[in-house]
C-alpha atoms as a PDB file:
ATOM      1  CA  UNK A   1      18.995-149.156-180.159  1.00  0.00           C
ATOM      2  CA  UNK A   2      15.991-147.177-182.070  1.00  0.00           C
ATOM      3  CA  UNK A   3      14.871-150.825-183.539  1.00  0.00           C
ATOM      4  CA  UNK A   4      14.817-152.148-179.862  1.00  0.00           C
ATOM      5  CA  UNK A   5      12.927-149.376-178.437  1.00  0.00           C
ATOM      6  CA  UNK A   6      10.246-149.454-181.621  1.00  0.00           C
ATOM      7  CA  UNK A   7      10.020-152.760-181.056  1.00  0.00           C
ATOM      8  CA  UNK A   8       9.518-153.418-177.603  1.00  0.00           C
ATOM      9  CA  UNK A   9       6.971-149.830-177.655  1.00  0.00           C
ATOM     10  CA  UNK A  10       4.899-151.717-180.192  1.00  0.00           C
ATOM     11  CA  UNK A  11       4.873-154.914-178.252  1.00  0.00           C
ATOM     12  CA  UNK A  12       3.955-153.962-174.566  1.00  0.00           C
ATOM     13  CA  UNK A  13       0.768-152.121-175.691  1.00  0.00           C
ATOM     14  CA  UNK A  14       0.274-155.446-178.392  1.00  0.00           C
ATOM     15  CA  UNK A  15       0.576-157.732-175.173  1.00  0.00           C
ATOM     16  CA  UNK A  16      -1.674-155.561-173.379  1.00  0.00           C
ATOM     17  CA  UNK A  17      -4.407-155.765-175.734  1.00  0.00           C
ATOM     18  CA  UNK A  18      -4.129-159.426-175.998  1.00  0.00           C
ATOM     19  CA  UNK A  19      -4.818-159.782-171.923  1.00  0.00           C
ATOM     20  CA  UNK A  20      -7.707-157.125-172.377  1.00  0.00           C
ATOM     21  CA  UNK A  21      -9.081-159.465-174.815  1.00  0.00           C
ATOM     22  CA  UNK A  22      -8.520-162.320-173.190  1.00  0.00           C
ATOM     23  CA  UNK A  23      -9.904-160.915-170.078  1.00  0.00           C
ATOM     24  CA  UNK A  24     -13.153-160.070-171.804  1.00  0.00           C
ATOM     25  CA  UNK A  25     -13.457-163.483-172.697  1.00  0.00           C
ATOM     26  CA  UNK A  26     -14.400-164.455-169.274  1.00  0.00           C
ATOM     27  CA  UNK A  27     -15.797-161.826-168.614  1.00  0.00           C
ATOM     28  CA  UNK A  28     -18.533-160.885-172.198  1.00  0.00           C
ATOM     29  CA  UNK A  29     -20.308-163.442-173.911  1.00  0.00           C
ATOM     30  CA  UNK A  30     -17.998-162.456-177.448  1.00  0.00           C
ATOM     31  CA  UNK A  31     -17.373-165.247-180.625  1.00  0.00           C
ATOM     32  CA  UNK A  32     -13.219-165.434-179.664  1.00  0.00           C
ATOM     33  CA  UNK A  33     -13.307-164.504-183.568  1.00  0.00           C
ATOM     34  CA  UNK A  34     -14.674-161.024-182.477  1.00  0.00           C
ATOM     35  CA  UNK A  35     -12.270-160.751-179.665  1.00  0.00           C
ATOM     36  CA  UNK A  36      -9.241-161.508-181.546  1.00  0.00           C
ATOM     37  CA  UNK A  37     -10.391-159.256-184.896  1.00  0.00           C
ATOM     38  CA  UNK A  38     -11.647-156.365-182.564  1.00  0.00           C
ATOM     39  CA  UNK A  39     -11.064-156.267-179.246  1.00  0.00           C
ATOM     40  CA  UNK A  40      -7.481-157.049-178.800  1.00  0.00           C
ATOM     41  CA  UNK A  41      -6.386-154.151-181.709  1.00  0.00           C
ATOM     42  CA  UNK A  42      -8.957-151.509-179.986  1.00  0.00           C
ATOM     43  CA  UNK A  43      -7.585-152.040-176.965  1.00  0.00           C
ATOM     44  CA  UNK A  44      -3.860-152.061-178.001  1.00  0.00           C
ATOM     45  CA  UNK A  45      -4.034-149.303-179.882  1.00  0.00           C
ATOM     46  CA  UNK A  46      -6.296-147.367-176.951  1.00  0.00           C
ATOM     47  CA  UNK A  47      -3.578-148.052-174.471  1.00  0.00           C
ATOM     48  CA  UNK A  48      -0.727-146.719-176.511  1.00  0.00           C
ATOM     49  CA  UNK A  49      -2.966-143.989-177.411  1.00  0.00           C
ATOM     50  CA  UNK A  50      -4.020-142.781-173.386  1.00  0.00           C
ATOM     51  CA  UNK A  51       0.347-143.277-172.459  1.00  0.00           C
ATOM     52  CA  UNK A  52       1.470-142.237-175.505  1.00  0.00           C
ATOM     53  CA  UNK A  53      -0.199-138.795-174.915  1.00  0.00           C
ATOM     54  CA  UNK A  54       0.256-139.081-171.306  1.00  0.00           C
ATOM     55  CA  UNK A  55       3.723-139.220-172.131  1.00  0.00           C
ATOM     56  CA  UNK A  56       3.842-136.486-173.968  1.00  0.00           C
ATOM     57  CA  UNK A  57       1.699-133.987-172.385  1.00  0.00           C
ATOM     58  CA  UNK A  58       1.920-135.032-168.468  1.00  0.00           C
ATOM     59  CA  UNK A  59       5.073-136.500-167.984  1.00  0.00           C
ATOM     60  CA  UNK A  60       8.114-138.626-170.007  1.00  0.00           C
ATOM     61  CA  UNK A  61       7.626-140.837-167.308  1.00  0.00           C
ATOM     62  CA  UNK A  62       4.633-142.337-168.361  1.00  0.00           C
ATOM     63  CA  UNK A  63       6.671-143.716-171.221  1.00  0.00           C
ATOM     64  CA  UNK A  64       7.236-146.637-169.243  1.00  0.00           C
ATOM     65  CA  UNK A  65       4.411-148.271-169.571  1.00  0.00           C
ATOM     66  CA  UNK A  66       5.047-148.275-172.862  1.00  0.00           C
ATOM     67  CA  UNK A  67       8.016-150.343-172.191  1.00  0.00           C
ATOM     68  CA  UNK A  68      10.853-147.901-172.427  1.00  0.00           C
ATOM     69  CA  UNK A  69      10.805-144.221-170.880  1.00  0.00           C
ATOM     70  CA  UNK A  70      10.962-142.169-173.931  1.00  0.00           C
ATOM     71  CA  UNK A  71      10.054-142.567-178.126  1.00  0.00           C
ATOM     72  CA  UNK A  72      12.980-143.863-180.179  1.00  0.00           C
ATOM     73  CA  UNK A  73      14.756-141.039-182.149  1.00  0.00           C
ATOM     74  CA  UNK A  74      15.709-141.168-185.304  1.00  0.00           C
ATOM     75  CA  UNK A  75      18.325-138.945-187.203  1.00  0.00           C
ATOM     76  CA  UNK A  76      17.002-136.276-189.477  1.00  0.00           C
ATOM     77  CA  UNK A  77      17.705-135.713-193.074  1.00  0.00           C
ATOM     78  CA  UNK A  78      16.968-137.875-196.275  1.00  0.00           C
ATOM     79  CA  UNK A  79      18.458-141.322-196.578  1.00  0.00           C
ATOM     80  CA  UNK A  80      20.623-142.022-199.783  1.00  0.00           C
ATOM     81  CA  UNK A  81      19.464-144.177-201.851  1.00  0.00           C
ATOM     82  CA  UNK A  82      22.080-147.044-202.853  1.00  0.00           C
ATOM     83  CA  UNK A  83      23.044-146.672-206.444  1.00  0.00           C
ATOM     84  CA  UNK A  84      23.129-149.432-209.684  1.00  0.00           C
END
């Protein structure tokens, strides 16, 4: 379940970026070069960024829009490494 919830919290604020960007395209006068290599990473990470600390210092709720309510968790301690 913890790859699933990494996974889908990485790609809702991805997708989000890419509509940013592609929204700017109509609407700025950018090389699509510029708004692929900038634009769509700023915003991506500036959305997880704003819920991911919304999240955590407002409400669990906000988690959401991140595409699942809460971070995954992952189990403490050190991992054994397989032997020779």
């Amino acid at each position: 379940m913890n790859v699933y919830v990494s996974l889908l919290r990485t790609g809702v604020p991805a997708l989000v970026g890419w509509l940013v960007a592609l929204a700017a395209r109509y609407g700025l006068d950018l090389d699509p070069a510029a708004l692929a290599g900038i634009v769509a990473p700023a915003a991506s990470f500036v959305y997880y960024a704003v819920f991911r600390l919304a999240e955590e210092h407002l409400s669990p709720k906000f988690g959401w829009l991140l595409g699942y309510a809460r971070p995954p968790q992952y189990p403490g301690g050190k991992a054994a490494l397989p032997s020779s």
